[in-house]
C-alpha atoms as a PDB file:
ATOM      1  CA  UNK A   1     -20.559  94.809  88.656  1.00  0.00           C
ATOM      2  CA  UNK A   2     -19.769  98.381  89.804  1.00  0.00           C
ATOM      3  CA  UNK A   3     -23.440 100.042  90.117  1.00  0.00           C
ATOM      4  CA  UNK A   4     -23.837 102.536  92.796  1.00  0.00           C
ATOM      5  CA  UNK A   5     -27.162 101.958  93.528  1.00  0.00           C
ATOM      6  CA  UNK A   6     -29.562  99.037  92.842  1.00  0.00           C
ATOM      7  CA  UNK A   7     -33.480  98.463  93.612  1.00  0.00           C
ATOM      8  CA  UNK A   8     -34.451  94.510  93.713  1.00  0.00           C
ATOM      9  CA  UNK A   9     -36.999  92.333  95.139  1.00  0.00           C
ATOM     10  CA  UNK A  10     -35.818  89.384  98.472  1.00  0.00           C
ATOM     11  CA  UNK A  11     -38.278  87.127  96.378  1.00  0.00           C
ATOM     12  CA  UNK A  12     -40.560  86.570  93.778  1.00  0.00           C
ATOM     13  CA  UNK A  13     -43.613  88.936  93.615  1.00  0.00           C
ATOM     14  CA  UNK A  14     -46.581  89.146  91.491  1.00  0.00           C
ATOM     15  CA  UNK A  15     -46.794  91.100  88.135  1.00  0.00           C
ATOM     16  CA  UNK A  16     -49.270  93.606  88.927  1.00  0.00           C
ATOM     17  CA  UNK A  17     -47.593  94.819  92.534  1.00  0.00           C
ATOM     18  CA  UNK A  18     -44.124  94.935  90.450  1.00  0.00           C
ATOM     19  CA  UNK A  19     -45.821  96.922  87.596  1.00  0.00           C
ATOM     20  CA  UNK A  20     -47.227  99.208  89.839  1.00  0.00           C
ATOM     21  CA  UNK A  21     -43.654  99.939  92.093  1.00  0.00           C
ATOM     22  CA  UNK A  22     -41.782  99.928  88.786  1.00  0.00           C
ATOM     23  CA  UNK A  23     -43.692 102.321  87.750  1.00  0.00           C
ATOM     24  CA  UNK A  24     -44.497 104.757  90.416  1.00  0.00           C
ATOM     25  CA  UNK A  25     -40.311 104.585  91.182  1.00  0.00           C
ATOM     26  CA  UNK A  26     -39.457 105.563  87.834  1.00  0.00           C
ATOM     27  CA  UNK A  27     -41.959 108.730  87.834  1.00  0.00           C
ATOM     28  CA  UNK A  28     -40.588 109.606  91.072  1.00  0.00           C
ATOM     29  CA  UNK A  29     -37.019 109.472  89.660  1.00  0.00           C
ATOM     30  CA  UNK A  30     -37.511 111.036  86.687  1.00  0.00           C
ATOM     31  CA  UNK A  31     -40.552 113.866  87.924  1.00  0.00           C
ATOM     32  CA  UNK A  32     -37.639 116.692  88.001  1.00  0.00           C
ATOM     33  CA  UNK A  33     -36.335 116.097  84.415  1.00  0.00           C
ATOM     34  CA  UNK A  34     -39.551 117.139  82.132  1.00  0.00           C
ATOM     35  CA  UNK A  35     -38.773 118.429  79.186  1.00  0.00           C
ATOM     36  CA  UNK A  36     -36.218 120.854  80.350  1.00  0.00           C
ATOM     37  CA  UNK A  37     -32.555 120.205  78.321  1.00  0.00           C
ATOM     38  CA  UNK A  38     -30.232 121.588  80.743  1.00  0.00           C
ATOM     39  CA  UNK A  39     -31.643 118.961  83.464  1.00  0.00           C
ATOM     40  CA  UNK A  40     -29.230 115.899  84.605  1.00  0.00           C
ATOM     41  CA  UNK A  41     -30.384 112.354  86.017  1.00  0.00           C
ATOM     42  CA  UNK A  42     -30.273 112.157  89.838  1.00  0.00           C
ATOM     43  CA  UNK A  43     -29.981 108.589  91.037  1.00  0.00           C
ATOM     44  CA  UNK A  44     -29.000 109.472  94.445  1.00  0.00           C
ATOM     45  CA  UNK A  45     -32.760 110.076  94.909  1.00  0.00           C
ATOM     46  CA  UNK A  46     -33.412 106.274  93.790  1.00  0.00           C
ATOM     47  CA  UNK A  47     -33.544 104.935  97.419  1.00  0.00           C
ATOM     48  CA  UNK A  48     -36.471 108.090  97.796  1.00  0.00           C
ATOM     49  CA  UNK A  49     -38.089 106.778  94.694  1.00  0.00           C
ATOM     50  CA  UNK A  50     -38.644 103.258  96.120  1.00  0.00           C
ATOM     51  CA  UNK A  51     -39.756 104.330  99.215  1.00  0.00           C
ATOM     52  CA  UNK A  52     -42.630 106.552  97.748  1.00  0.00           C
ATOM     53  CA  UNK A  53     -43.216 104.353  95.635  1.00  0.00           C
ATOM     54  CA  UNK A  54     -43.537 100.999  98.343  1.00  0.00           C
ATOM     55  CA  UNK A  55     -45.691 103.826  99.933  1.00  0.00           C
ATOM     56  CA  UNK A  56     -48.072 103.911  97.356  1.00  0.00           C
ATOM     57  CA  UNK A  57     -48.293 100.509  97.019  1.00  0.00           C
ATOM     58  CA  UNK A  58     -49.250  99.833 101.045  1.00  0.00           C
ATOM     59  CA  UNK A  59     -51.982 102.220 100.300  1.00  0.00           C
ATOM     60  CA  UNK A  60     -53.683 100.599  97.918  1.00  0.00           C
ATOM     61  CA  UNK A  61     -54.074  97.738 100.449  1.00  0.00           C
ATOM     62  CA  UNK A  62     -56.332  97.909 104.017  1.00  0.00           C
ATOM     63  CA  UNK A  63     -54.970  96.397 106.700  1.00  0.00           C
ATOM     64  CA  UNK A  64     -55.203  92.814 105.219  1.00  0.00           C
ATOM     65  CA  UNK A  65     -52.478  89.597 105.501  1.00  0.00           C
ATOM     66  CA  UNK A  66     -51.235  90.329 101.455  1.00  0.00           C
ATOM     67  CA  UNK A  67     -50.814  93.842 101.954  1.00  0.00           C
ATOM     68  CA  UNK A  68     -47.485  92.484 103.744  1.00  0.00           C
ATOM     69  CA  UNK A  69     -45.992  90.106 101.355  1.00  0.00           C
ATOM     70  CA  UNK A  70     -46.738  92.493  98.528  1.00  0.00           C
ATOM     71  CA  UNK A  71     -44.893  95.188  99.373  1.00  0.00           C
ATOM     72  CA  UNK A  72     -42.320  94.232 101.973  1.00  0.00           C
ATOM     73  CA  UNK A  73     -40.063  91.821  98.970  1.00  0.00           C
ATOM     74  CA  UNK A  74     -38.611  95.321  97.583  1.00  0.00           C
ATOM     75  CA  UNK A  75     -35.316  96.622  99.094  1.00  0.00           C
ATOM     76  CA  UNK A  76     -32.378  99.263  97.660  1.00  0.00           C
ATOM     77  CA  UNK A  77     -28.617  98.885  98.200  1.00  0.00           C
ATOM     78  CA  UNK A  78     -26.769 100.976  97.902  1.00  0.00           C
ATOM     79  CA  UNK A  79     -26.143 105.045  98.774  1.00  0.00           C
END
């Protein structure tokens, strides 16, 4: 459909691990904008955003078997 860039999931995941990458990855993306006018959108940082994001999310898991499956589903195409 044309998009440069686009952040999906292999599978289907659970509403509380998507919440929390969804968003984490969009306070990541948008952290530089604020308030300031002059400030443009970056999406080339997108595939950054995700992986701080997936980050955050293995984090909130130990060393356990669902730590895997929850955060492993999310990929990024794209440049």
């Amino acid at each position: 459909a044309g998009y440069l860039r686009v952040v999906a999931t292999m599978w289907s995941i659970g509403d509380e691990h998507a919440q929390h990458v969804a968003t984490s990855f969009y306070e990541d993306l948008w952290k530089d904008i604020g308030d300031d006018q002059g400030a443009t959108f970056d999406g080339s940082r997108s595939a950054f955003a995700l992986h701080q994001a997936v980050r955050q999310l293995k984090a909130r898991f130990e060393d356990s078997e669902g730590a895997l499956l929850a955060w492993i589903p999310f990929v990024h195409f794209g440049y």
